[in-house]
C-alpha atoms as a PDB file:
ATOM      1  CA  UNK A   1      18.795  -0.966   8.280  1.00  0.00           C
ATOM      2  CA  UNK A   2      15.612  -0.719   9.408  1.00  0.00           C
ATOM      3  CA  UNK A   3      13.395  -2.184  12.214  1.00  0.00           C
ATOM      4  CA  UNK A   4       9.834  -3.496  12.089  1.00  0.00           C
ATOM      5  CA  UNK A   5       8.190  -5.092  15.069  1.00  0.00           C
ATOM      6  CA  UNK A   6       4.705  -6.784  14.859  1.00  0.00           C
ATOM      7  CA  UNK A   7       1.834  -6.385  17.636  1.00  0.00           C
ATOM      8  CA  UNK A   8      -1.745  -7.944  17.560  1.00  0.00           C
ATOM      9  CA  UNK A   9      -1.635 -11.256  17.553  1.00  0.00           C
ATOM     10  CA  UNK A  10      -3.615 -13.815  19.612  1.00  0.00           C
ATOM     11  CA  UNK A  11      -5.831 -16.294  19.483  1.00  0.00           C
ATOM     12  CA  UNK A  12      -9.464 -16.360  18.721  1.00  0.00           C
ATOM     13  CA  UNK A  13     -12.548 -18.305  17.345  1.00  0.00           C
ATOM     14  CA  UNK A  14     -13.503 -18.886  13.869  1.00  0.00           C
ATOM     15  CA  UNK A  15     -15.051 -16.119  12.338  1.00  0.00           C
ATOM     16  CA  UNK A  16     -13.574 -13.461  14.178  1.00  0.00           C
ATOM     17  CA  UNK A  17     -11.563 -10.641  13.442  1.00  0.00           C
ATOM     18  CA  UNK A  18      -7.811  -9.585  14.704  1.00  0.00           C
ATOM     19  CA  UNK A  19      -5.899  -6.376  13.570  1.00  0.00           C
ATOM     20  CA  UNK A  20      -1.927  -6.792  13.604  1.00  0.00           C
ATOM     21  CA  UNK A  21      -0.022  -3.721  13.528  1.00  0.00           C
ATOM     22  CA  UNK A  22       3.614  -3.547  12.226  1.00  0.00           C
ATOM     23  CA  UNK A  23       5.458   0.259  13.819  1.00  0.00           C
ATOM     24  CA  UNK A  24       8.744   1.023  11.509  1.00  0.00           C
ATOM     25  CA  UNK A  25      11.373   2.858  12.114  1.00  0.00           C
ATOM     26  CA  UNK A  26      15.226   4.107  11.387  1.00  0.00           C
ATOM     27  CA  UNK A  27      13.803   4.481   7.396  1.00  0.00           C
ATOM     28  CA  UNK A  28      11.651   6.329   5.071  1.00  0.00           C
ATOM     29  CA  UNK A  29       8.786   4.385   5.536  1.00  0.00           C
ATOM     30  CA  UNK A  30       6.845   5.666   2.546  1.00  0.00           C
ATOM     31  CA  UNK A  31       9.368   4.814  -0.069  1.00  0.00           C
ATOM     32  CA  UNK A  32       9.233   1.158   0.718  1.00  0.00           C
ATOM     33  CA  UNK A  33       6.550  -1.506  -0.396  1.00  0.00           C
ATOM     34  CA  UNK A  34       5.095  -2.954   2.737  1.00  0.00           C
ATOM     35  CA  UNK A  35       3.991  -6.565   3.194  1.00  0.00           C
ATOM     36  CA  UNK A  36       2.476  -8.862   5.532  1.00  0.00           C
ATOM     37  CA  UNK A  37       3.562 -12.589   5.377  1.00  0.00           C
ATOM     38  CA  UNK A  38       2.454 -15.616   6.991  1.00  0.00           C
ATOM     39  CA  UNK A  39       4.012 -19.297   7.510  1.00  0.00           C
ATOM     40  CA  UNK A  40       2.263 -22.455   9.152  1.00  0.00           C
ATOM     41  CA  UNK A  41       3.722 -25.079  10.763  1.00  0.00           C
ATOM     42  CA  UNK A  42       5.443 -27.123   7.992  1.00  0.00           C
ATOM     43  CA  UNK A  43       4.444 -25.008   5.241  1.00  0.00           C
ATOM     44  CA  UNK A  44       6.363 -22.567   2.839  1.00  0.00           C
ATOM     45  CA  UNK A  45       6.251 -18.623   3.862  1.00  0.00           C
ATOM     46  CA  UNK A  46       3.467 -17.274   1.366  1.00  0.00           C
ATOM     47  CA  UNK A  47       2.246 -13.642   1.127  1.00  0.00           C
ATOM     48  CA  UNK A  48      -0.644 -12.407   2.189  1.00  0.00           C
ATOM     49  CA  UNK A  49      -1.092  -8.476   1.607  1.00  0.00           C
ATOM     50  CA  UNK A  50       1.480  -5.612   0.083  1.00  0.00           C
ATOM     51  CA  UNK A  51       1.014  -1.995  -0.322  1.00  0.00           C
ATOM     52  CA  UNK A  52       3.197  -0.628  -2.420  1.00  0.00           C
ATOM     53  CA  UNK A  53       4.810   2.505  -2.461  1.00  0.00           C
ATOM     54  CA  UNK A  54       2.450   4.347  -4.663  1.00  0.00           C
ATOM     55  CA  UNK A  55      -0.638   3.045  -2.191  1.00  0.00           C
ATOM     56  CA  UNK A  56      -1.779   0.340  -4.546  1.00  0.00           C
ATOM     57  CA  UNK A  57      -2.751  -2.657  -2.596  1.00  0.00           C
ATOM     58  CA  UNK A  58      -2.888  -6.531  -3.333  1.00  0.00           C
ATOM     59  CA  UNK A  59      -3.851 -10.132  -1.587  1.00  0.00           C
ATOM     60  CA  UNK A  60      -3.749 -13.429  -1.835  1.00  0.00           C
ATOM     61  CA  UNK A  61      -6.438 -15.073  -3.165  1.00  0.00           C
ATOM     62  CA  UNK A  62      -7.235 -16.869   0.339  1.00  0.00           C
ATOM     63  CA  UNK A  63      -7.713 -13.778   2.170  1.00  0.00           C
ATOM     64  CA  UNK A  64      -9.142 -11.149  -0.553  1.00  0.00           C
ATOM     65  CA  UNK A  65     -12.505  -9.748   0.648  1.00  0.00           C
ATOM     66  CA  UNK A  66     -11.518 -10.942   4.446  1.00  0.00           C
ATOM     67  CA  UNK A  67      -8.133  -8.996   4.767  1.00  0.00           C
ATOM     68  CA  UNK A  68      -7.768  -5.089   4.801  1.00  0.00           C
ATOM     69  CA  UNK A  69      -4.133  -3.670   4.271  1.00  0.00           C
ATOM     70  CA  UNK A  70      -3.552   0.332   5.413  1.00  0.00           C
ATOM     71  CA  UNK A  71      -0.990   1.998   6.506  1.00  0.00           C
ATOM     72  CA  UNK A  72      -0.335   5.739   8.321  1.00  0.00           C
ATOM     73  CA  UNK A  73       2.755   7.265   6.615  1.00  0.00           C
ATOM     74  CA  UNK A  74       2.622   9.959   9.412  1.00  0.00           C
ATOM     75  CA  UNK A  75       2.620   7.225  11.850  1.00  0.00           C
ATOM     76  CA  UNK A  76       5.115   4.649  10.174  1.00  0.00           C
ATOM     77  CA  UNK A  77       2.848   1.824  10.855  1.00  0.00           C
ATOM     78  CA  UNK A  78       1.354  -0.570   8.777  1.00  0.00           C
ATOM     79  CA  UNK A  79      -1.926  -2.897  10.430  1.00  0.00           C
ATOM     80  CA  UNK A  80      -3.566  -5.955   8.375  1.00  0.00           C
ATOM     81  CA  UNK A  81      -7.413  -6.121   9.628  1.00  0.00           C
ATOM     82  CA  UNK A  82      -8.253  -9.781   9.575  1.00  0.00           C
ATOM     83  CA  UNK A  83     -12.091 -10.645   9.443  1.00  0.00           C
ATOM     84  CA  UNK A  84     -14.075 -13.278   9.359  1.00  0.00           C
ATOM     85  CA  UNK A  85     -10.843 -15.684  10.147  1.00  0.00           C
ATOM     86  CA  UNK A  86     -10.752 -19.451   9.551  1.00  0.00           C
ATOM     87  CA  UNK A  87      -8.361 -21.979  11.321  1.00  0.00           C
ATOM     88  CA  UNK A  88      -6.134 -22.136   7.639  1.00  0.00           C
ATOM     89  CA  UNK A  89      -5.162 -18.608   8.579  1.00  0.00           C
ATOM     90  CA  UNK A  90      -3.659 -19.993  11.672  1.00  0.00           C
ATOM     91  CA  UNK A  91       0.456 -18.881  11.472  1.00  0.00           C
ATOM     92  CA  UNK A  92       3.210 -16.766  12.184  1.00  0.00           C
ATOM     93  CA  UNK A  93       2.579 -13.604  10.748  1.00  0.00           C
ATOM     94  CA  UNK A  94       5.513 -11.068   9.547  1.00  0.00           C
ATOM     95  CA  UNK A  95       5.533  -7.912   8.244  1.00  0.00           C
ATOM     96  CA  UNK A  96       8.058  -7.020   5.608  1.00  0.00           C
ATOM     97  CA  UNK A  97       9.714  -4.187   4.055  1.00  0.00           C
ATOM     98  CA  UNK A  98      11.020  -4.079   0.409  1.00  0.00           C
ATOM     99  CA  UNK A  99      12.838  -1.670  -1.630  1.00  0.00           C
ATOM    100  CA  UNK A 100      11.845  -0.024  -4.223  1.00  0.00           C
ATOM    101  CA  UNK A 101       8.910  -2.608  -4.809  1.00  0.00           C
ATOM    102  CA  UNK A 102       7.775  -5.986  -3.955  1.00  0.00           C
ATOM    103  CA  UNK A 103       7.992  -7.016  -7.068  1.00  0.00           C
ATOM    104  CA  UNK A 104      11.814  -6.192  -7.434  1.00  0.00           C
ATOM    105  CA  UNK A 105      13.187  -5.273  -4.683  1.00  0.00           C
ATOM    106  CA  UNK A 106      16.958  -4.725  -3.901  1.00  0.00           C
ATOM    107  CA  UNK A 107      16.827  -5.103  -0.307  1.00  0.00           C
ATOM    108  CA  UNK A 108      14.539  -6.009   2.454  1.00  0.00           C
ATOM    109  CA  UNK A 109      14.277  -6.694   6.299  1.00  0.00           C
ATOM    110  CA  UNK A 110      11.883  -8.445   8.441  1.00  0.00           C
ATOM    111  CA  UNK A 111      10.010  -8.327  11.588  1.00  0.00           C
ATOM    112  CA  UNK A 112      10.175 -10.616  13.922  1.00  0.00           C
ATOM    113  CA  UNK A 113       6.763 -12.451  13.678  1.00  0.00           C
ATOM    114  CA  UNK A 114       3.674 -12.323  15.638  1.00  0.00           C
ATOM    115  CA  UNK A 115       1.035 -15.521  16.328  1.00  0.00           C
ATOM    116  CA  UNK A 116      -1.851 -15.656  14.879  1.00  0.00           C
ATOM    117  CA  UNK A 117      -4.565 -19.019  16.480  1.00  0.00           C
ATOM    118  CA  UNK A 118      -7.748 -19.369  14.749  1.00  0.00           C
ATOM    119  CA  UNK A 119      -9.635 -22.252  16.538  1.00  0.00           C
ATOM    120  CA  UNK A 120     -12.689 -23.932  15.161  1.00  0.00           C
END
C-alpha cells in the first residue's frame, strides 16, 4: 500500500492562487492515475483534477481554466496550482491514487487531506 501526504494548504483572499503538493511513495507512481479531491462542510466528496497514467489530464467544470494539474514522475509528486480562487473552492482537499485508471480502478488509497480557506 501506498502513502500520499498533502502540503500547501492555507488560507487566502479571493482571487488568489495556492499550489498543493501531494509526495508519494512505497509505489510506482507513474502507473497510477492521480487525482485531487475536495469536500466542503456538508457536501458530497467531488473531484476536481486527474492525470491519468498516460499524462492526459481532466477537471471539473468549476475549476477548468483556474486549476492546473502536473506531476514529476522523477519526483513522485503530484501539485494542483489553484488560481484565481473563489470562497466555493473553500474545502478539504485530498489527493488520490487509483489503479490502473480513474475511471476503473481496482484499488486506491488516500491522503490524508489538506485545508484549503478562500475568504471573500
Amino acid at each position: 500500500q501506498g502513502q500520499l501526504v498533502e502540503s500547501g494548504g492555507g488560507s487566502v483572499q479571493a482571487g488568489g492562487s495556492l499550489r498543493l503538493s501531494c509526495a508519494a511513495s512505497g509505489y510506482t507512481f507513474s502507473s497510477y492515475c492521480m487525482s485531487w479531491f475536495r469536500q466542503a462542510p456538508g457536501k458530497e466528496r467531488e473531484g476536481v483534477a486527474a492525470i491519468d497514467s498516460d499524462g492526459s489530464a481532466s477537471y471539473a467544470d468549476s475549476v477548468k481554466g483556474r486549476f492546473t494539474i502536473s506531476q514529476d514522475n522523477a519526483k513522485s509528486t503530484l501539485d494542483l496550482q489553484m488560481n484565481s480562487l473563489k470562497p466555493e473552492d473553500t474545502a478539504m482537499y485530498y489527493c488520490a491514487a487509483f489503479y490502473p485508471s480513474c475511471a476503473a480502478y481496482e484499488y486506491d488509497f488516500w491522503g490524508q487531506g489538506t485545508q484549503v480557506t478562500v475568504s471573500s
